[in-house]
PDB file of N, CA and C in Angstrom:
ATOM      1  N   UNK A   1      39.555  29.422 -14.613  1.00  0.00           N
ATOM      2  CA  UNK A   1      39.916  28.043 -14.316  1.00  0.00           C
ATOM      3  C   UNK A   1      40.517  27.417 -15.580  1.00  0.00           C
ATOM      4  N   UNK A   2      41.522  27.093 -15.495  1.00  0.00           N
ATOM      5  CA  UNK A   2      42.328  26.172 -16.720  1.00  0.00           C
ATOM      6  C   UNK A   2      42.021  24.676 -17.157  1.00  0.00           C
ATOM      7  N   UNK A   3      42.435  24.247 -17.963  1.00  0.00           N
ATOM      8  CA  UNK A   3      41.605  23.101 -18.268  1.00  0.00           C
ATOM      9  C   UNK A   3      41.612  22.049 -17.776  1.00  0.00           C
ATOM     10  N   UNK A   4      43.202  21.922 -16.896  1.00  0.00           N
ATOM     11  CA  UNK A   4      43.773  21.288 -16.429  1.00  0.00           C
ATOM     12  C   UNK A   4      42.998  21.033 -14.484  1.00  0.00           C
ATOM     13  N   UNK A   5      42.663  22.181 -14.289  1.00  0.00           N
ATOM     14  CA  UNK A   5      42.227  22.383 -12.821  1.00  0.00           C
ATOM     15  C   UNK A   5      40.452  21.857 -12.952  1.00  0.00           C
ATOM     16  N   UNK A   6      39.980  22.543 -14.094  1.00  0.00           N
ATOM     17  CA  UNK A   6      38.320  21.750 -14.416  1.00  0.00           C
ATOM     18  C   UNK A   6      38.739  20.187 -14.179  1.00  0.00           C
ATOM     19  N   UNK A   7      39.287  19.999 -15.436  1.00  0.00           N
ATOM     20  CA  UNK A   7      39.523  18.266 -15.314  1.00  0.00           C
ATOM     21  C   UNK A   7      39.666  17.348 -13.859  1.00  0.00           C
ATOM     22  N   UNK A   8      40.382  17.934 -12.954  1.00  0.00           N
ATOM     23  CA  UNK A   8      40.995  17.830 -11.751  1.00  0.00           C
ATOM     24  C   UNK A   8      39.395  17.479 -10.877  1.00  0.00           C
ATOM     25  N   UNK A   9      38.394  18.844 -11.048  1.00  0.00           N
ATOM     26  CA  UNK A   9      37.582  18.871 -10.007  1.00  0.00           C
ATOM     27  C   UNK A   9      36.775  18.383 -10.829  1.00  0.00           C
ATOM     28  N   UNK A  10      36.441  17.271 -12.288  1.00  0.00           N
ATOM     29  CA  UNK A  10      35.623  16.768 -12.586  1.00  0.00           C
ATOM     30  C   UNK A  10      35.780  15.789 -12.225  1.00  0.00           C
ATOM     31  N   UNK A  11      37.202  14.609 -12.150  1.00  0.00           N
ATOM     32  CA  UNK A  11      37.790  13.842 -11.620  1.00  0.00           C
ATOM     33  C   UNK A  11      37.159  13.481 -10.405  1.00  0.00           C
ATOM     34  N   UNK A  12      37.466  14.841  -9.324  1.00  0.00           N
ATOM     35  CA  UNK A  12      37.384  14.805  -8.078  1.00  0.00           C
ATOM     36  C   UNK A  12      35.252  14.288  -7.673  1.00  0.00           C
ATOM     37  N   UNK A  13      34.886  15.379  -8.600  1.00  0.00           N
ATOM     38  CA  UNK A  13      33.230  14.725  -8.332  1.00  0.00           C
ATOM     39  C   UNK A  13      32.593  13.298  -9.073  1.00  0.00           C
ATOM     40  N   UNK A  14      33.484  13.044  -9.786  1.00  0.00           N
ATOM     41  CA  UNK A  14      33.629  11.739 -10.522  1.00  0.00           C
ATOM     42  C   UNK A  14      33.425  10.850  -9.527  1.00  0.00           C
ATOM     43  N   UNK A  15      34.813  10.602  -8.665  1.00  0.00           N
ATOM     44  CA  UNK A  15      34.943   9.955  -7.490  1.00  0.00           C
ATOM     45  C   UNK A  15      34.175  10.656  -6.530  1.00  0.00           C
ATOM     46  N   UNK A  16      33.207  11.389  -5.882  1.00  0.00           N
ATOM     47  CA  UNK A  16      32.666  11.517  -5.354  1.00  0.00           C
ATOM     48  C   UNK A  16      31.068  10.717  -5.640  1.00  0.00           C
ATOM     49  N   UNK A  17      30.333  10.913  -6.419  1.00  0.00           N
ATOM     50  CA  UNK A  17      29.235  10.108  -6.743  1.00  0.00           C
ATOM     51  C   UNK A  17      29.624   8.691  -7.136  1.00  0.00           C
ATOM     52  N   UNK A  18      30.823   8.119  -7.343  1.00  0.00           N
ATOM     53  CA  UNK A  18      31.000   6.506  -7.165  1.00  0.00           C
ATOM     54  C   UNK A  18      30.998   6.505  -6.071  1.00  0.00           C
ATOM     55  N   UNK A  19      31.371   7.164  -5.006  1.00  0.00           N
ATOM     56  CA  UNK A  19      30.810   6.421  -3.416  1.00  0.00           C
ATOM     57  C   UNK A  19      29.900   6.643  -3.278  1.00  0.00           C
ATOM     58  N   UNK A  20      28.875   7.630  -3.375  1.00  0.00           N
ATOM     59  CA  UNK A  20      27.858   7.666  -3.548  1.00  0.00           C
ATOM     60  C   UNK A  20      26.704   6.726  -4.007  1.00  0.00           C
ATOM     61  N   UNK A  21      27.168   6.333  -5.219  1.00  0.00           N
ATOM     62  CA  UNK A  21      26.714   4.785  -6.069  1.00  0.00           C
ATOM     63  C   UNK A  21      26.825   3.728  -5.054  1.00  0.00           C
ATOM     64  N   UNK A  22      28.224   3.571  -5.083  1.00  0.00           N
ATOM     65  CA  UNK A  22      28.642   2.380  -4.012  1.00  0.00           C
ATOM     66  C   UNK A  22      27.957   2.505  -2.392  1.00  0.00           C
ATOM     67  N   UNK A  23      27.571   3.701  -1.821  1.00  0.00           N
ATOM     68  CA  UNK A  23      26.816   3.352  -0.807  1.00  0.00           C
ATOM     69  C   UNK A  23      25.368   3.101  -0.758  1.00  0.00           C
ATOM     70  N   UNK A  24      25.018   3.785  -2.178  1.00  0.00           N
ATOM     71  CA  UNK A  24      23.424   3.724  -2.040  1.00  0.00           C
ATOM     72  C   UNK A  24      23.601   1.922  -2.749  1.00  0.00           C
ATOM     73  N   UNK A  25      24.019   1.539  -3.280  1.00  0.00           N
ATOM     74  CA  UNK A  25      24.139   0.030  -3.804  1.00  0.00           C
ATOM     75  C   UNK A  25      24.320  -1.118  -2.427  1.00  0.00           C
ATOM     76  N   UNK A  26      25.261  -0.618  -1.622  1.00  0.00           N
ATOM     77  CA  UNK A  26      25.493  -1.383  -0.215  1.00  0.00           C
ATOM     78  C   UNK A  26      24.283  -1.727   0.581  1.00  0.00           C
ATOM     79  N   UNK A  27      23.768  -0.187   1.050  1.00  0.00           N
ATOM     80  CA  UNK A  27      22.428   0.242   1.458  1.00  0.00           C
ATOM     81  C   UNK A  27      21.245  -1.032   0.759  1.00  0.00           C
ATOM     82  N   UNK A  28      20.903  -1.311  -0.004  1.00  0.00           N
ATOM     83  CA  UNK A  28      19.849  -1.624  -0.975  1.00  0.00           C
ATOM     84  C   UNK A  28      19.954  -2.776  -0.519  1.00  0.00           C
ATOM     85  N   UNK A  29      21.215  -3.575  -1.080  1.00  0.00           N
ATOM     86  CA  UNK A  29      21.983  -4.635  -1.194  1.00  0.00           C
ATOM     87  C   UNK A  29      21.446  -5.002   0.549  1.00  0.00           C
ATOM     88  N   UNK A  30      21.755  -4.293   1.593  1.00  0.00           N
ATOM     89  CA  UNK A  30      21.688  -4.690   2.889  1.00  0.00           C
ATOM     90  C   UNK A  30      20.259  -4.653   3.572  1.00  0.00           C
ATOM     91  N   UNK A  31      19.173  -4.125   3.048  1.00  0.00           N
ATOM     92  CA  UNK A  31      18.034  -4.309   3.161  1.00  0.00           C
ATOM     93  C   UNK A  31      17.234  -5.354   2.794  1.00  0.00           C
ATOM     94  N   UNK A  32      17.624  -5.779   1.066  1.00  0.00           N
ATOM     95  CA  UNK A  32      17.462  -6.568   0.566  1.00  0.00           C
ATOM     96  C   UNK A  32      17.799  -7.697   1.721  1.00  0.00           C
ATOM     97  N   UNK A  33      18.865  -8.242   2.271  1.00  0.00           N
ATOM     98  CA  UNK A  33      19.786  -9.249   3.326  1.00  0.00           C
ATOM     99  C   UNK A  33      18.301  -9.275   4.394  1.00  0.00           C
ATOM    100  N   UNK A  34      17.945  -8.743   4.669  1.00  0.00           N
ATOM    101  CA  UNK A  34      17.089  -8.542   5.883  1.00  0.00           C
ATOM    102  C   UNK A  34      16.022  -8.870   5.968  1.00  0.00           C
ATOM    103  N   UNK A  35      15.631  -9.106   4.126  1.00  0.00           N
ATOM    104  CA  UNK A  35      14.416  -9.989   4.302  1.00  0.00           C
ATOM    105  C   UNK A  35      14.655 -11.045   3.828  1.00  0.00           C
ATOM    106  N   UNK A  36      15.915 -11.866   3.869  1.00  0.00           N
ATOM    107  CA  UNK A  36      16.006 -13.008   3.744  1.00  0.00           C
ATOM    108  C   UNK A  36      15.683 -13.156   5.240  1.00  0.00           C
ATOM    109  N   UNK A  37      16.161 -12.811   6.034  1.00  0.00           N
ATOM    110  CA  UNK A  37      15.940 -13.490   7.410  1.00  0.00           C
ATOM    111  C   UNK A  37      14.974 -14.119   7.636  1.00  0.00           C
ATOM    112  N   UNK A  38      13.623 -13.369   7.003  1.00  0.00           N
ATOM    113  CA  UNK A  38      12.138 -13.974   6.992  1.00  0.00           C
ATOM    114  C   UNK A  38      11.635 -15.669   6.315  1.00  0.00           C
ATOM    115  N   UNK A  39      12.793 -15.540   5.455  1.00  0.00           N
ATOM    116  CA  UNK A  39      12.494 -16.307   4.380  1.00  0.00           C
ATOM    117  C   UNK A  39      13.160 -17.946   5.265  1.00  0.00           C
ATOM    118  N   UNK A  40      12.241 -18.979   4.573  1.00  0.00           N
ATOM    119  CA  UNK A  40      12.689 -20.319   5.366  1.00  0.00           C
ATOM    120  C   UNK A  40      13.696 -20.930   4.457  1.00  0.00           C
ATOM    121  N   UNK A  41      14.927 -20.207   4.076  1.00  0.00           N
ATOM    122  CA  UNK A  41      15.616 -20.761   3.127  1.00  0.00           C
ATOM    123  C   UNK A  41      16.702 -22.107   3.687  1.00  0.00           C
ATOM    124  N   UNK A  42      16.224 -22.285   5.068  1.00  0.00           N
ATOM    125  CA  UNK A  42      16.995 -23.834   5.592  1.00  0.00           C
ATOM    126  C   UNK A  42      16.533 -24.519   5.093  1.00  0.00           C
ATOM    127  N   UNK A  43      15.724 -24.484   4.157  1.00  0.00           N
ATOM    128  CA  UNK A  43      15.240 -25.597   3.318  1.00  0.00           C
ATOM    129  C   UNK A  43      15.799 -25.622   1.588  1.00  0.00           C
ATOM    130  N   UNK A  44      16.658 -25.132   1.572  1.00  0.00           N
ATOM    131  CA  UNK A  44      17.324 -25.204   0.628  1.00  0.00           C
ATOM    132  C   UNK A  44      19.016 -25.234   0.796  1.00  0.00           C
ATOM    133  N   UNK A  45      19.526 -25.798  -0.127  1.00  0.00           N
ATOM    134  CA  UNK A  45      21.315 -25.927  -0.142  1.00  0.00           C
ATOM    135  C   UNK A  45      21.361 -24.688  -0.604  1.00  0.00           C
ATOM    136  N   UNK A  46      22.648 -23.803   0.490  1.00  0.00           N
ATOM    137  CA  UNK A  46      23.391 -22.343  -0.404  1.00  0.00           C
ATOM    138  C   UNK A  46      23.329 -22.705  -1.645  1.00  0.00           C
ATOM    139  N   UNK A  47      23.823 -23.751  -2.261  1.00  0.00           N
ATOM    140  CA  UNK A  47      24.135 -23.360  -3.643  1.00  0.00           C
ATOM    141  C   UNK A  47      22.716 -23.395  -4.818  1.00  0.00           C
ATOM    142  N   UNK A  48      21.720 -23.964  -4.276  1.00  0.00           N
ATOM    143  CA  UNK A  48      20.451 -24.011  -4.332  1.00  0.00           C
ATOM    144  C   UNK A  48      19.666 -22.516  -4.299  1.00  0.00           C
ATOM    145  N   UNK A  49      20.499 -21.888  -3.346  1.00  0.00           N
ATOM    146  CA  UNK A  49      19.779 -20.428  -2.813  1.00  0.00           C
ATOM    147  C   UNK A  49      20.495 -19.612  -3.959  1.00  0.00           C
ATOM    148  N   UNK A  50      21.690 -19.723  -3.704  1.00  0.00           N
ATOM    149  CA  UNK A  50      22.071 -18.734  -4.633  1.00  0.00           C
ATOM    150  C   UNK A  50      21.911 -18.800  -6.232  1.00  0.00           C
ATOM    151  N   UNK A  51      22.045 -19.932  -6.691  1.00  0.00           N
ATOM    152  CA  UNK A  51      21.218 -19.893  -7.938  1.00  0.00           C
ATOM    153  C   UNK A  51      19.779 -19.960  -8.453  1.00  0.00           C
ATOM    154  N   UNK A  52      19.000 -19.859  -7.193  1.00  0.00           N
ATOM    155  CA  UNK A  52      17.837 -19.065  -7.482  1.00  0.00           C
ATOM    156  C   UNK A  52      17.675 -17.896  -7.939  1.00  0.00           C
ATOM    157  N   UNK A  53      18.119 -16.989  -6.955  1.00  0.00           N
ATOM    158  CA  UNK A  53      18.400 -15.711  -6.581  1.00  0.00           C
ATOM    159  C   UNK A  53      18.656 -15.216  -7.996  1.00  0.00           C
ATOM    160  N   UNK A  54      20.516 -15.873  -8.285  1.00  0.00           N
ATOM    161  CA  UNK A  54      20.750 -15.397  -9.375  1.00  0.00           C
ATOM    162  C   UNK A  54      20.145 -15.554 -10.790  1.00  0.00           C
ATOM    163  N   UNK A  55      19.247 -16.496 -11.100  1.00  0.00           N
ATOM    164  CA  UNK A  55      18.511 -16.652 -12.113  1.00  0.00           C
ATOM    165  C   UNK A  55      16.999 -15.584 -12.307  1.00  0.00           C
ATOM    166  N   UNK A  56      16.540 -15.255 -10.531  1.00  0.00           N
ATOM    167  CA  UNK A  56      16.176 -14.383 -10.623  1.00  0.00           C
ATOM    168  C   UNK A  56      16.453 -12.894 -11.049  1.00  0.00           C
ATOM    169  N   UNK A  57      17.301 -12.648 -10.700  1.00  0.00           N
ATOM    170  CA  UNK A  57      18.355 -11.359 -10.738  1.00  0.00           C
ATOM    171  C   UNK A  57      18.624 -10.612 -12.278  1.00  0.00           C
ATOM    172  N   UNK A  58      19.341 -12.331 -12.827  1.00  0.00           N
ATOM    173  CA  UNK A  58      19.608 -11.924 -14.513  1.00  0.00           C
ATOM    174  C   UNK A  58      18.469 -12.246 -15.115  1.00  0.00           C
ATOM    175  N   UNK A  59      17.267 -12.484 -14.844  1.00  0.00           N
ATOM    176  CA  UNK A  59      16.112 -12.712 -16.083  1.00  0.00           C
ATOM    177  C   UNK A  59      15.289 -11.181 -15.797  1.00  0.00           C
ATOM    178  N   UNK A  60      15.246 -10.710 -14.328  1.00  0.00           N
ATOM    179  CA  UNK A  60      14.244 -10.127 -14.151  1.00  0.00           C
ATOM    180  C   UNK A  60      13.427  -9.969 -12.982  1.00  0.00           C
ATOM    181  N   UNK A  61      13.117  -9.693 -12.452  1.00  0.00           N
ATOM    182  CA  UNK A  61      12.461  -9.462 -10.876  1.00  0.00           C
ATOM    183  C   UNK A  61      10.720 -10.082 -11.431  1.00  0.00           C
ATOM    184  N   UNK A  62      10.258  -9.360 -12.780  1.00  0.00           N
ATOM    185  CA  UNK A  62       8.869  -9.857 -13.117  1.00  0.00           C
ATOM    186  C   UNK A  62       8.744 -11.032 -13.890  1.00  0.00           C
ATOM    187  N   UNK A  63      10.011 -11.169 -14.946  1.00  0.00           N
ATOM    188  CA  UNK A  63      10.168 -12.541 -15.818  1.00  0.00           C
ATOM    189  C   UNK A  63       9.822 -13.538 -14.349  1.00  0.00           C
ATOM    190  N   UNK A  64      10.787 -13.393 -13.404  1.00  0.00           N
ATOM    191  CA  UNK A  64      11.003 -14.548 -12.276  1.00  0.00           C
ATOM    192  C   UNK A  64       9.782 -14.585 -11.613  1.00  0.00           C
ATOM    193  N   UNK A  65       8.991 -13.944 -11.352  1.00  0.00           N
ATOM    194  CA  UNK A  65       7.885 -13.946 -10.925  1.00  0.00           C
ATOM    195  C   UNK A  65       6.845 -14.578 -11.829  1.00  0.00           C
ATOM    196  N   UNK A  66       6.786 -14.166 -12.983  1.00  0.00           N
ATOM    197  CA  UNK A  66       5.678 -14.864 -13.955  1.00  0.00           C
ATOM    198  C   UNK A  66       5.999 -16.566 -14.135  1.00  0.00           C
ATOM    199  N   UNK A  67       7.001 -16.758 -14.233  1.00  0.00           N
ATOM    200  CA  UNK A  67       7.507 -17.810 -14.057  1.00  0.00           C
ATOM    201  C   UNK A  67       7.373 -18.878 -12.891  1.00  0.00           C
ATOM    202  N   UNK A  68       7.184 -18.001 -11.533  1.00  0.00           N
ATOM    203  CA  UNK A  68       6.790 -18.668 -10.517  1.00  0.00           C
ATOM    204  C   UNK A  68       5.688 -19.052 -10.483  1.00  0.00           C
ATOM    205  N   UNK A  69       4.993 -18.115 -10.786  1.00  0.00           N
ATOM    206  CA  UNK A  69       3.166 -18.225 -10.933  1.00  0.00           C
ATOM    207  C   UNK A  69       2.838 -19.256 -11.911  1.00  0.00           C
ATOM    208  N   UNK A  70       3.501 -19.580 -13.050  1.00  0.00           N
ATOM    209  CA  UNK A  70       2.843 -20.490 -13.676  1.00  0.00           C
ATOM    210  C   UNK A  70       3.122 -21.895 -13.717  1.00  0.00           C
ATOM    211  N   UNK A  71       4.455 -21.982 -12.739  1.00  0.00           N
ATOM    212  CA  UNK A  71       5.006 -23.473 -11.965  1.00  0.00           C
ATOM    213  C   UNK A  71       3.521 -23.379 -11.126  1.00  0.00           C
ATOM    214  N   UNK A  72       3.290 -22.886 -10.121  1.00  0.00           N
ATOM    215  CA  UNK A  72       2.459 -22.869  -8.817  1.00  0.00           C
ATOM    216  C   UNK A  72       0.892 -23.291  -9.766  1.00  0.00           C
ATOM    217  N   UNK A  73       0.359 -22.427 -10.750  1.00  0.00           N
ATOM    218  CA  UNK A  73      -0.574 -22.787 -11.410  1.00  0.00           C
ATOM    219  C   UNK A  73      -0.582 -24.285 -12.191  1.00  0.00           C
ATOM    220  N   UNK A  74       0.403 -24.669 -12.736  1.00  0.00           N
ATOM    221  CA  UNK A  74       0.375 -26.009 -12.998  1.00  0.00           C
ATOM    222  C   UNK A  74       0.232 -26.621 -12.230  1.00  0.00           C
ATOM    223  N   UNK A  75       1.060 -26.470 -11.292  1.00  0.00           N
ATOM    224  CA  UNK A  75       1.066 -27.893  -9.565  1.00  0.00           C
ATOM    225  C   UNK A  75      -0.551 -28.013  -9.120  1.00  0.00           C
ATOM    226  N   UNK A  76      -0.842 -26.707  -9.714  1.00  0.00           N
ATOM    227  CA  UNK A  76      -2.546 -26.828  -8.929  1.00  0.00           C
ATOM    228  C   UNK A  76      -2.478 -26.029  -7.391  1.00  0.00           C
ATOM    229  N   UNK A  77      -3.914 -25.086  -7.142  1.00  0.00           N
ATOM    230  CA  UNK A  77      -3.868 -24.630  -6.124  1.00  0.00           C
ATOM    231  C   UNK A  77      -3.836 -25.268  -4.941  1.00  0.00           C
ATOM    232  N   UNK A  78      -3.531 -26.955  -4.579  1.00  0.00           N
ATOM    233  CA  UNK A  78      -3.459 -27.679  -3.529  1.00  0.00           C
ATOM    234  C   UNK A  78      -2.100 -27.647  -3.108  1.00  0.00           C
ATOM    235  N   UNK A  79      -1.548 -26.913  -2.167  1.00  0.00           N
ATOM    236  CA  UNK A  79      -0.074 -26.977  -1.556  1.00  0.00           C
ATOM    237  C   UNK A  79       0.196 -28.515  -1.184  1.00  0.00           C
ATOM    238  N   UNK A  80       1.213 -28.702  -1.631  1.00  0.00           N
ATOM    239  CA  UNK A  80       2.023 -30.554  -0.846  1.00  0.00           C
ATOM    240  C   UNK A  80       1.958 -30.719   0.617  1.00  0.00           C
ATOM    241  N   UNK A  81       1.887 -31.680   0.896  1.00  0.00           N
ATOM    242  CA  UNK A  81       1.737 -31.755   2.208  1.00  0.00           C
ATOM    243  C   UNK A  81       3.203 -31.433   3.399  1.00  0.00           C
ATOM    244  N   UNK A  82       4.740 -32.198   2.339  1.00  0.00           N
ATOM    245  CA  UNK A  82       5.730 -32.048   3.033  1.00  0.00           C
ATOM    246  C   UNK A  82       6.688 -31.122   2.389  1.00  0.00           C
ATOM    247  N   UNK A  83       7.063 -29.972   3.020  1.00  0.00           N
ATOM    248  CA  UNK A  83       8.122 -29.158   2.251  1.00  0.00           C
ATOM    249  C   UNK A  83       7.974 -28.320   0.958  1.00  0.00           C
ATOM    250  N   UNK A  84       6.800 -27.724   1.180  1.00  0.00           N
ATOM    251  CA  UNK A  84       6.021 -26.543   0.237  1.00  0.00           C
ATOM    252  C   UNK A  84       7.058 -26.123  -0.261  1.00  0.00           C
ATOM    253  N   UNK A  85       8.219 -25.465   0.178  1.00  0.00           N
ATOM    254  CA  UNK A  85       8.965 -24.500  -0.216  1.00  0.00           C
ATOM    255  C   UNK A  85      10.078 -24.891  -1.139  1.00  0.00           C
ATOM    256  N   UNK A  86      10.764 -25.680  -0.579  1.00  0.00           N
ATOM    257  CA  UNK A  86      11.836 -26.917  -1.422  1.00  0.00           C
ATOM    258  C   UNK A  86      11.277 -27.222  -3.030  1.00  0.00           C
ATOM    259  N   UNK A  87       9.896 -27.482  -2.507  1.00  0.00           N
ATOM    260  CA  UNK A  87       9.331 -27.825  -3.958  1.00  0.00           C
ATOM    261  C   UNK A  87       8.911 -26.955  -4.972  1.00  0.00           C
ATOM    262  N   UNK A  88       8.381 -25.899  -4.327  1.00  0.00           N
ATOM    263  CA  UNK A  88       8.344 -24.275  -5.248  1.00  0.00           C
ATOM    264  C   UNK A  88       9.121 -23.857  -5.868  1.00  0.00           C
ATOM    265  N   UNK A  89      10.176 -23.589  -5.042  1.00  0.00           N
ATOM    266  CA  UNK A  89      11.383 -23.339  -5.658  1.00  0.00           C
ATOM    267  C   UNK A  89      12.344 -23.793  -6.483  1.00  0.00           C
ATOM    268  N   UNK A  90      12.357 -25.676  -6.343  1.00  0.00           N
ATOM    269  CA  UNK A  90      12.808 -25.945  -6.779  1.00  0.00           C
ATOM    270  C   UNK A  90      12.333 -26.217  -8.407  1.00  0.00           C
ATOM    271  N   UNK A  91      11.258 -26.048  -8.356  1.00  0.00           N
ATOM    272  CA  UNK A  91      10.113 -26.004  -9.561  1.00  0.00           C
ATOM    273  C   UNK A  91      10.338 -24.211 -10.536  1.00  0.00           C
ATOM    274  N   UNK A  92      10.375 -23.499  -9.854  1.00  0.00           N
ATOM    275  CA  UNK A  92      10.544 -22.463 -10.138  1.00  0.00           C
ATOM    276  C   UNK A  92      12.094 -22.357 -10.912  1.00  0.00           C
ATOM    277  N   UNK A  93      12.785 -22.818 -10.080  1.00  0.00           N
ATOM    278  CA  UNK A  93      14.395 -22.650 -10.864  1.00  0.00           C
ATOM    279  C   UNK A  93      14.558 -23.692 -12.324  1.00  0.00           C
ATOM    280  N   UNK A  94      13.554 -24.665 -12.092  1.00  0.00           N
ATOM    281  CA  UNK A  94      13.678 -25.075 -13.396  1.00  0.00           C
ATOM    282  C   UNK A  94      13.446 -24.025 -14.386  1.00  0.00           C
ATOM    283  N   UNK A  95      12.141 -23.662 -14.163  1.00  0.00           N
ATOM    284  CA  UNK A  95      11.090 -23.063 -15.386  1.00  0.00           C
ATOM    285  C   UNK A  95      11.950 -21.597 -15.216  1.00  0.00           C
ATOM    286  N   UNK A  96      12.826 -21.247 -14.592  1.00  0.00           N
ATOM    287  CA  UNK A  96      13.509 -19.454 -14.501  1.00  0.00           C
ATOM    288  C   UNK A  96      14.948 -20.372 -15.425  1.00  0.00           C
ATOM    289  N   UNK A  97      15.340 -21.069 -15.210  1.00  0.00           N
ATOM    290  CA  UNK A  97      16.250 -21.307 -15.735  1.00  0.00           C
ATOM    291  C   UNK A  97      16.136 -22.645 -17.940  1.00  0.00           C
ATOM    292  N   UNK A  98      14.579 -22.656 -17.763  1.00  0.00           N
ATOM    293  CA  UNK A  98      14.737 -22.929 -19.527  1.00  0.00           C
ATOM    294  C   UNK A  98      14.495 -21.963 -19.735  1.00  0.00           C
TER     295      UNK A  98
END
């Protein structure tokens, strides 16, 4: 095999495991989608949602979590009476986002 024909079929599996990447990323990505459904996010503005998300995303899956927990621990273990969630979150994106 010449160096020229290796190169060719390294190329070729190159582009083979980027779709690969790209489907197992889609896949993930589309599971992930599915448990938003669960989630009562009509209580938030898209642009509200998505910069949750994304503050979650770039700090950390556990940063964002520790972070949640210690908004929720300050507020005190007594949930609000109107719109639990609005207020979690919106408490949370502060403290994910200083």
């Amino acid at each position: 095999m010449t160096d020229r024909e290796r190169l060719a079929d390294l190329e070729a599996r190159e582009r083979k495991l980027a779709q690969e990447v790209l489907g197992a990323r889609r896949a993930l990505r589309g599971k992930y989608a599915l448990l938003v459904e669960d989630l009562a996010v009509e209580h938030l503005s898209e642009r509200a949602f998505r910069e949750i998300v994304d503050h979650a995303i770039r700090i950390g899956g556990e940063r964002a979590m520790d972070a949640l927990r210690s908004a929720i621990a300050e507020r005190g273990s007594n949930p609000p009476l109107s719109k639990p969630t609005r207020r979690v979150i919106v408490i949370a994106a502060c403290v994910i986002a200083s």
